[in-house]
N, C-alpha and C. Protein backbone atom coordinates (compact mmCIF):
# COMPACT_ATOMS: atom_id res chain seq x y z
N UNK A 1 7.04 -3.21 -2.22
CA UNK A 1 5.91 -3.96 -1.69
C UNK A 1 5.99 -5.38 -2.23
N UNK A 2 5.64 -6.06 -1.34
CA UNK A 2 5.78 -7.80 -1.77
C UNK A 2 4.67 -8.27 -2.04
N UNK A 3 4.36 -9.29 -3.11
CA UNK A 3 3.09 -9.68 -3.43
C UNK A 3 2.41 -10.16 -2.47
N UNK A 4 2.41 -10.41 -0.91
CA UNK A 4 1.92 -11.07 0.00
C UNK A 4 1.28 -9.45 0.89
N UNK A 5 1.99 -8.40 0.38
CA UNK A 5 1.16 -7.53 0.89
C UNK A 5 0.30 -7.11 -0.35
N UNK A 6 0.68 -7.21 -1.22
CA UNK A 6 -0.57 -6.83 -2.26
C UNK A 6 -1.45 -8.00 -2.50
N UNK A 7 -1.45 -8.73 -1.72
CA UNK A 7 -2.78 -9.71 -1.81
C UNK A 7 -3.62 -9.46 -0.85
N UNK A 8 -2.57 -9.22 0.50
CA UNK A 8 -3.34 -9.12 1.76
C UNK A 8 -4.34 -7.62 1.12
N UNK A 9 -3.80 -6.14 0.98
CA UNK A 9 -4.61 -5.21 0.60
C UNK A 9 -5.54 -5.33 -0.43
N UNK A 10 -5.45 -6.47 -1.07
CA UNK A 10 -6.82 -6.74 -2.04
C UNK A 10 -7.90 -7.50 -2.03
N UNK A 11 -7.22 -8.54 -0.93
CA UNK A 11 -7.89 -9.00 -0.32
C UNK A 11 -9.13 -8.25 0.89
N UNK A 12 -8.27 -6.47 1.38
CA UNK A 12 -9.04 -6.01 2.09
C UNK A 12 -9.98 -5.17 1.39
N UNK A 13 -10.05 -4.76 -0.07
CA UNK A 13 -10.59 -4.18 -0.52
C UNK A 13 -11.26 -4.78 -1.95
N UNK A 14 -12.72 -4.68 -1.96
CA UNK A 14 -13.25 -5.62 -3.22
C UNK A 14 -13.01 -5.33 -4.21
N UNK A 15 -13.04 -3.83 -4.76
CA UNK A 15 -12.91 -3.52 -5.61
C UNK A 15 -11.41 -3.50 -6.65
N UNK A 16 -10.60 -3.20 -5.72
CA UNK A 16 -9.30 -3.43 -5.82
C UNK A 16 -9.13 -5.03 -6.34
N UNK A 17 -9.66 -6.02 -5.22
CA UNK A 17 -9.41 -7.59 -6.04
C UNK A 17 -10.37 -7.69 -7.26
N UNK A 18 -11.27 -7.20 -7.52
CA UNK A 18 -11.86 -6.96 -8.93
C UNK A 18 -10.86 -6.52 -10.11
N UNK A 19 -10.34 -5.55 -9.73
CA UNK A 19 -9.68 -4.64 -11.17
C UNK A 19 -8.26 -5.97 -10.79
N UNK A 20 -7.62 -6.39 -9.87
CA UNK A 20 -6.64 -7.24 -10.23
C UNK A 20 -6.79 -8.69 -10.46
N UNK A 21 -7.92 -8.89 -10.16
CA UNK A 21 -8.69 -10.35 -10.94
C UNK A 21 -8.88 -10.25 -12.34
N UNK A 22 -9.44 -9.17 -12.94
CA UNK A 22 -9.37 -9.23 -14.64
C UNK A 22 -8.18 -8.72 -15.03
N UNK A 23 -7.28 -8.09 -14.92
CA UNK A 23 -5.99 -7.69 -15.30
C UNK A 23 -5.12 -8.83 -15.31
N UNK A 24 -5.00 -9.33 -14.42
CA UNK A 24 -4.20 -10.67 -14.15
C UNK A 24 -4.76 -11.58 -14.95
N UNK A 25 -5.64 -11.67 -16.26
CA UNK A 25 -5.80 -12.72 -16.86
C UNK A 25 -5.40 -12.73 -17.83
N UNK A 26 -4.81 -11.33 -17.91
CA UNK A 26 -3.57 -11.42 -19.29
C UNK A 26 -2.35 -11.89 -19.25
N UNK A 27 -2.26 -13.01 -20.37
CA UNK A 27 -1.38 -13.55 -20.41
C UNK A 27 0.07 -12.87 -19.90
N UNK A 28 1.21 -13.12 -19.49
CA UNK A 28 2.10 -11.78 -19.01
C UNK A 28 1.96 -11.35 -17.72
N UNK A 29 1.25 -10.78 -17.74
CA UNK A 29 0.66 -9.73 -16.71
C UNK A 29 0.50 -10.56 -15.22
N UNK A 30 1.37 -10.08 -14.34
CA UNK A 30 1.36 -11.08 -13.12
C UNK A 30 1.28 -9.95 -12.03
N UNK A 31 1.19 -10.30 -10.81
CA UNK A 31 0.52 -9.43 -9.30
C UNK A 31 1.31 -7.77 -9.66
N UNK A 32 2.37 -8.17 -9.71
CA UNK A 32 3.28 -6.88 -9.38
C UNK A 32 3.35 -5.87 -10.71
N UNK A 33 3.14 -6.50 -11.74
CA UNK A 33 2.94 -5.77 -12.70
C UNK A 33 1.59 -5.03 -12.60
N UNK A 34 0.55 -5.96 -12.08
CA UNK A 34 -0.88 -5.33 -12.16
C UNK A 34 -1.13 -3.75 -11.39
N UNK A 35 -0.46 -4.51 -10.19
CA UNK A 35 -0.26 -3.30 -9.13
C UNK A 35 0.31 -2.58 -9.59
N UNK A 36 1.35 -1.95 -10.61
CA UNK A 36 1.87 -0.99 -10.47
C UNK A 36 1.14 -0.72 -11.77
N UNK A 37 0.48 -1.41 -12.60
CA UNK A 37 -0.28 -0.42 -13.66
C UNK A 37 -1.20 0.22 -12.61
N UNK A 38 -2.09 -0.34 -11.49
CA UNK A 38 -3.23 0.46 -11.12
C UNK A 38 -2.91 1.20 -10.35
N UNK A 39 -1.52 1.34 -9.64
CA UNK A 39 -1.07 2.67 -8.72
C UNK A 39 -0.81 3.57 -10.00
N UNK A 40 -0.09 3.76 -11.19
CA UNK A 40 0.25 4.77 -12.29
C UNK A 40 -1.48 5.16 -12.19
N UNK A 41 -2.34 4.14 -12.75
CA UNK A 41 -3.82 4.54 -13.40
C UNK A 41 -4.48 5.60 -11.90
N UNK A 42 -4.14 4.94 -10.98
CA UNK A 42 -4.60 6.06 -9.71
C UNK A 42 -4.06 7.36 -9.67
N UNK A 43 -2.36 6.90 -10.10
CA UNK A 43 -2.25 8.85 -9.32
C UNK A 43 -2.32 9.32 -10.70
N UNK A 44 -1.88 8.52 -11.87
CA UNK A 44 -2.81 9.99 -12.97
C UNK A 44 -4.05 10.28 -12.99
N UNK A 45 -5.19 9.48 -12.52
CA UNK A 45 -6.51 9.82 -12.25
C UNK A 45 -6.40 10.92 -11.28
N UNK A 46 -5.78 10.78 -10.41
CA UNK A 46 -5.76 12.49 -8.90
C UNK A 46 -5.28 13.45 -9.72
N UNK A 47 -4.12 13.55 -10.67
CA UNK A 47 -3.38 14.55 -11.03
C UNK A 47 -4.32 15.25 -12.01
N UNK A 48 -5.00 14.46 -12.62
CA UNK A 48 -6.04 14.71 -13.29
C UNK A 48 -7.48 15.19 -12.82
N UNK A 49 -7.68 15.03 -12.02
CA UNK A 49 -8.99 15.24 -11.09
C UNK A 49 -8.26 17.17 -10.29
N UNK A 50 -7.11 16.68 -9.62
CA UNK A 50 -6.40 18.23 -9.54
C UNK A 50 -6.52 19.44 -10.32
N UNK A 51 -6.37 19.00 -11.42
CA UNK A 51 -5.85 19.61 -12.60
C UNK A 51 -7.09 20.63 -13.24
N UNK A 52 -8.23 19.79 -13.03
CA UNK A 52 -9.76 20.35 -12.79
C UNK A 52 -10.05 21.50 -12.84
N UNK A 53 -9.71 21.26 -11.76
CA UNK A 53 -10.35 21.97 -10.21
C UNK A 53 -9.63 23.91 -10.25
């Protein structure tokens, strides 16, 4: 995924440009890195939510 689609999808979703608006203010930490911490933080949140159940 190219950062021009991970802007466009965060752009479509608020919450999403929220969690990569404060992440991205760490020093380091730039689009593509952010994104792929919050896709890991998503699917261990499901695997976890699975896991539940």
């Amino acid at each position: 995924m190219s950062e021009i689609e991970i802007k466009t999808l965060a752009e479509e979703d608020r919450e999403l440009k929220e969690k990569i608006d404060r992440i991205i203010k760490v020093k380091g930490l730039g689009l593509i890195t952010t994104a792929m911490v919050l896709a890991k933080q998503t699917a261990s949140d499901s695997s976890t939510i699975s896991d539940k159940q």
